[in-house]
Protein backbone atom coordinates (compact mmCIF):
# COMPACT_ATOMS: atom_id res chain seq x y z
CA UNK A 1 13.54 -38.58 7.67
CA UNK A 2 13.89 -37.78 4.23
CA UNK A 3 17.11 -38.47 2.29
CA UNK A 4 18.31 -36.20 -0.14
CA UNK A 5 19.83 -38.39 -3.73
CA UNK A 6 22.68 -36.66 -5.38
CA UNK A 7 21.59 -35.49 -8.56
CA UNK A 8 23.15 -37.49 -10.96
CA UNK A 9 25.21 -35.50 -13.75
CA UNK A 10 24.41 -35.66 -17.34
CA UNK A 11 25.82 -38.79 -19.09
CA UNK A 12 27.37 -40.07 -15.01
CA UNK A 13 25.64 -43.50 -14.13
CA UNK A 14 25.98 -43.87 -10.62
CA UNK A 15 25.25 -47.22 -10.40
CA UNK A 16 28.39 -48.38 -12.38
CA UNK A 17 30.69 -50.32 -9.91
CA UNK A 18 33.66 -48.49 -10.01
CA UNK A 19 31.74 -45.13 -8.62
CA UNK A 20 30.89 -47.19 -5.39
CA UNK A 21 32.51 -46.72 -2.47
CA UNK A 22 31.02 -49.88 -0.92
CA UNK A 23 33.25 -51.89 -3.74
CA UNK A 24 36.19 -49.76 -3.09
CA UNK A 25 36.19 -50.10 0.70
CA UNK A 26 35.10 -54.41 -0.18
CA UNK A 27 38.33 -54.35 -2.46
CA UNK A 28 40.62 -52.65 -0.04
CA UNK A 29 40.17 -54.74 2.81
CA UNK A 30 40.23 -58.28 1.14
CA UNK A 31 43.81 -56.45 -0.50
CA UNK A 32 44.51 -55.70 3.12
CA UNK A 33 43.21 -59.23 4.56
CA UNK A 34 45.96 -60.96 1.78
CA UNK A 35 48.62 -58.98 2.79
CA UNK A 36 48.15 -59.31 6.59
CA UNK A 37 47.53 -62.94 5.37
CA UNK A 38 51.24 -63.64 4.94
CA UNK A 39 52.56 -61.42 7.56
CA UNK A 40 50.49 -63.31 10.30
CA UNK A 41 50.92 -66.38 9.12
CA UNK A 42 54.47 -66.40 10.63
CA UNK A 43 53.06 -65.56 13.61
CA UNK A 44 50.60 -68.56 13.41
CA UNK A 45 47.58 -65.74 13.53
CA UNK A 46 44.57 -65.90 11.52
CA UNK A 47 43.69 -61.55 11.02
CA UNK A 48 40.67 -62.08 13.49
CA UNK A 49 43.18 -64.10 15.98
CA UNK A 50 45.82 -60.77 15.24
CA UNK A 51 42.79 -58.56 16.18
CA UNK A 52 41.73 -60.23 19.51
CA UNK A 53 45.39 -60.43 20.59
CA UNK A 54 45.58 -56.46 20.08
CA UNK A 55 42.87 -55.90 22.60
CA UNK A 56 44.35 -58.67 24.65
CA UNK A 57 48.10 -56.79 24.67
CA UNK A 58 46.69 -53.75 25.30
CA UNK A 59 43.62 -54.41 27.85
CA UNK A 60 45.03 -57.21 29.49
CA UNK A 61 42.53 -59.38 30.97
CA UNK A 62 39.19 -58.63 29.13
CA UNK A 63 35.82 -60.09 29.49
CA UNK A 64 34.53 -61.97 26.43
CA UNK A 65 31.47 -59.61 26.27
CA UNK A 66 33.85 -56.79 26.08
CA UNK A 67 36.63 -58.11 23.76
CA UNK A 68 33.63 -58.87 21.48
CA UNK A 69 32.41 -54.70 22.01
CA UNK A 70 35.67 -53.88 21.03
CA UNK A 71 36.10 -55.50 17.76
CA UNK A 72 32.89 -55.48 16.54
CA UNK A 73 31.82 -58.74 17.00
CA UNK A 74 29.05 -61.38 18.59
CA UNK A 75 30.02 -63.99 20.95
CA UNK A 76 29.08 -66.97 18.32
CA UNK A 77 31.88 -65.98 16.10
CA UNK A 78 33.98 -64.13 18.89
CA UNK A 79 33.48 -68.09 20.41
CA UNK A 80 35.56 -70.09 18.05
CA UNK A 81 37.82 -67.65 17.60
CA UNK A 82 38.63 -67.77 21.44
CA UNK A 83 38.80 -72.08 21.41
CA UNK A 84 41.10 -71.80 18.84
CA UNK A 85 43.47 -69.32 20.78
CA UNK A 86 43.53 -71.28 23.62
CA UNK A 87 43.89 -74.55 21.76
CA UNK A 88 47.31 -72.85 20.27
CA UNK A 89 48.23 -72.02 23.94
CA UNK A 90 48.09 -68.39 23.46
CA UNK A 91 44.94 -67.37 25.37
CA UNK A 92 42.95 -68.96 28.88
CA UNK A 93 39.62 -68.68 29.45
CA UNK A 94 38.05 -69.28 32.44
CA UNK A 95 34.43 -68.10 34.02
CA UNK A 96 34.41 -64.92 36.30
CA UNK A 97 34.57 -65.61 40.27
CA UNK A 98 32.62 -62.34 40.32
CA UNK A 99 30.22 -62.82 38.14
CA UNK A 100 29.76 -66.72 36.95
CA UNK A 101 27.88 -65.29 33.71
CA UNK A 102 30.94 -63.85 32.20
CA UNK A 103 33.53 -65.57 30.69
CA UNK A 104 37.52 -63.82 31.41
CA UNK A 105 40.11 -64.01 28.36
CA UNK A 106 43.75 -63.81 29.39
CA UNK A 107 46.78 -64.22 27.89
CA UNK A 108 48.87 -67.32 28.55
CA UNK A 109 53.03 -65.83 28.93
CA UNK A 110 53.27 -67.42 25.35
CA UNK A 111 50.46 -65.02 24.02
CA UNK A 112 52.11 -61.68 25.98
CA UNK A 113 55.78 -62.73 24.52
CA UNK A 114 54.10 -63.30 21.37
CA UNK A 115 53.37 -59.31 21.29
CA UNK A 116 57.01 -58.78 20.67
CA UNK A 117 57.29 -60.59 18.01
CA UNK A 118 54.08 -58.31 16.43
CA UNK A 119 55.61 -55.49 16.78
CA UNK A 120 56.60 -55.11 13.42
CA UNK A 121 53.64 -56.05 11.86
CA UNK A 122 51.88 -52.45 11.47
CA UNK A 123 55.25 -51.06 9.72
CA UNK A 124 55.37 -53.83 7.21
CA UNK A 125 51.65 -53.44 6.41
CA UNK A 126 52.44 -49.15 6.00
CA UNK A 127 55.43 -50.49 3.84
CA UNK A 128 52.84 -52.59 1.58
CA UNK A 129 50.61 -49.38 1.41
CA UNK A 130 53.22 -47.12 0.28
CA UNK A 131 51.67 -44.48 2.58
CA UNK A 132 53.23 -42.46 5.41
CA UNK A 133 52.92 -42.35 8.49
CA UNK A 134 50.18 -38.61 8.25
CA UNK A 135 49.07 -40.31 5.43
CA UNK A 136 47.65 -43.39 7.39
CA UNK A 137 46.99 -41.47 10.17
CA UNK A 138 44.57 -39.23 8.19
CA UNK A 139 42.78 -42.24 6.84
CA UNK A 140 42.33 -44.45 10.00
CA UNK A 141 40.56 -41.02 11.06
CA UNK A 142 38.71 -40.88 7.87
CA UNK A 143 37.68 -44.16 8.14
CA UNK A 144 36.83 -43.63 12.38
CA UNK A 145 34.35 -40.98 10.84
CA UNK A 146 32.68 -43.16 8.12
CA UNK A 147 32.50 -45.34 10.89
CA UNK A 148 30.47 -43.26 13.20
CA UNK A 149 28.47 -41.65 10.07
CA UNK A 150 27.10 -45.15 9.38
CA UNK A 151 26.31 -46.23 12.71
CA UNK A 152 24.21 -43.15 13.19
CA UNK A 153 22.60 -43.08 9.90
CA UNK A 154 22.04 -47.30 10.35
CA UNK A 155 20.34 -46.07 13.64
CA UNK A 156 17.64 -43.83 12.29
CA UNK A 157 16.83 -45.96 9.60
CA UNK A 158 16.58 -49.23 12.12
CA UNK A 159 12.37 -49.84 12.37
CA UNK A 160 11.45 -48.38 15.67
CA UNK A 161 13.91 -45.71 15.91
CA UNK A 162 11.93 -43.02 14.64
């Protein structure tokens, strides 16, 4: 597959960091990460602890091979993440009676109440944004797309997949 470069225009150097939209995406989410920071941290959530509850609260019961599917994620860092969940009382794990190779996350009742208490997490993180409600909407879906774009494009450039 051949992969067509953007001609570059006269006197623009497209390798300057502020024209990449690797850096800009980078800078936004460790800006997001700080700010979600302090908003979990009266929840006693780490963001990857927020993110596994979400699944949890709106799943339910999940296996771990799943829950890791679903954010992204392998089951050595998915692992810890899990331990430390259940050491704060908020998750159980226990092996499947179906299936003794899978692993079942639950929440404990302290994890489900805990989801009330997250409610108001997403509108304090649009308040820190400044954006609306369309306007976050429009870039969760712009983001869904990059998403799939490099997926597919990671894909056909994977050895193999030609």
């Amino acid at each position: 597959m051949t992969t067509q470069v953007p001609q570059t225009a006269p006197g623009e150097d497209w390798l300057r960091l502020d024209r990449q939209i690797c850096f800009s995406l980078h800078a936004a989410s460790r800006a997001f990460n700080g700010v979600y920071r302090v908003i979990l941290k009266e929840l006693g959530l780490t963001y990857p602890q927020y993110l596994v509850m979400l699944v949890l609260w709106e799943h339910g019961e999940t296996p771990v091979k799943k829950l890791g599917e679903h954010l992204r994620l392998d089951s050595g860092t998915l692992s810890p993440l899990l331990k430390r969940l259940e050491a704060a009382g908020l998750v159980h794990r226990e092996r499947s009676t179906r299936d003794e190779r899978s692993v079942e996350v639950r929440l404990t009742e302290e994890g489900a109440a805990l989801r009330e208490r997250a409610a108001q997490v997403p509108r304090r993180i649009m308040s820190a944004t400044g954006f609306t409600l369309d306007e976050m909407r429009d870039l969760r879906s712009r983001l869904d797309a990059l998403t799939t774009a490099l997926d597919a494009a990671a894909l056909e450039e994977a050895p193999g997949c030609h």
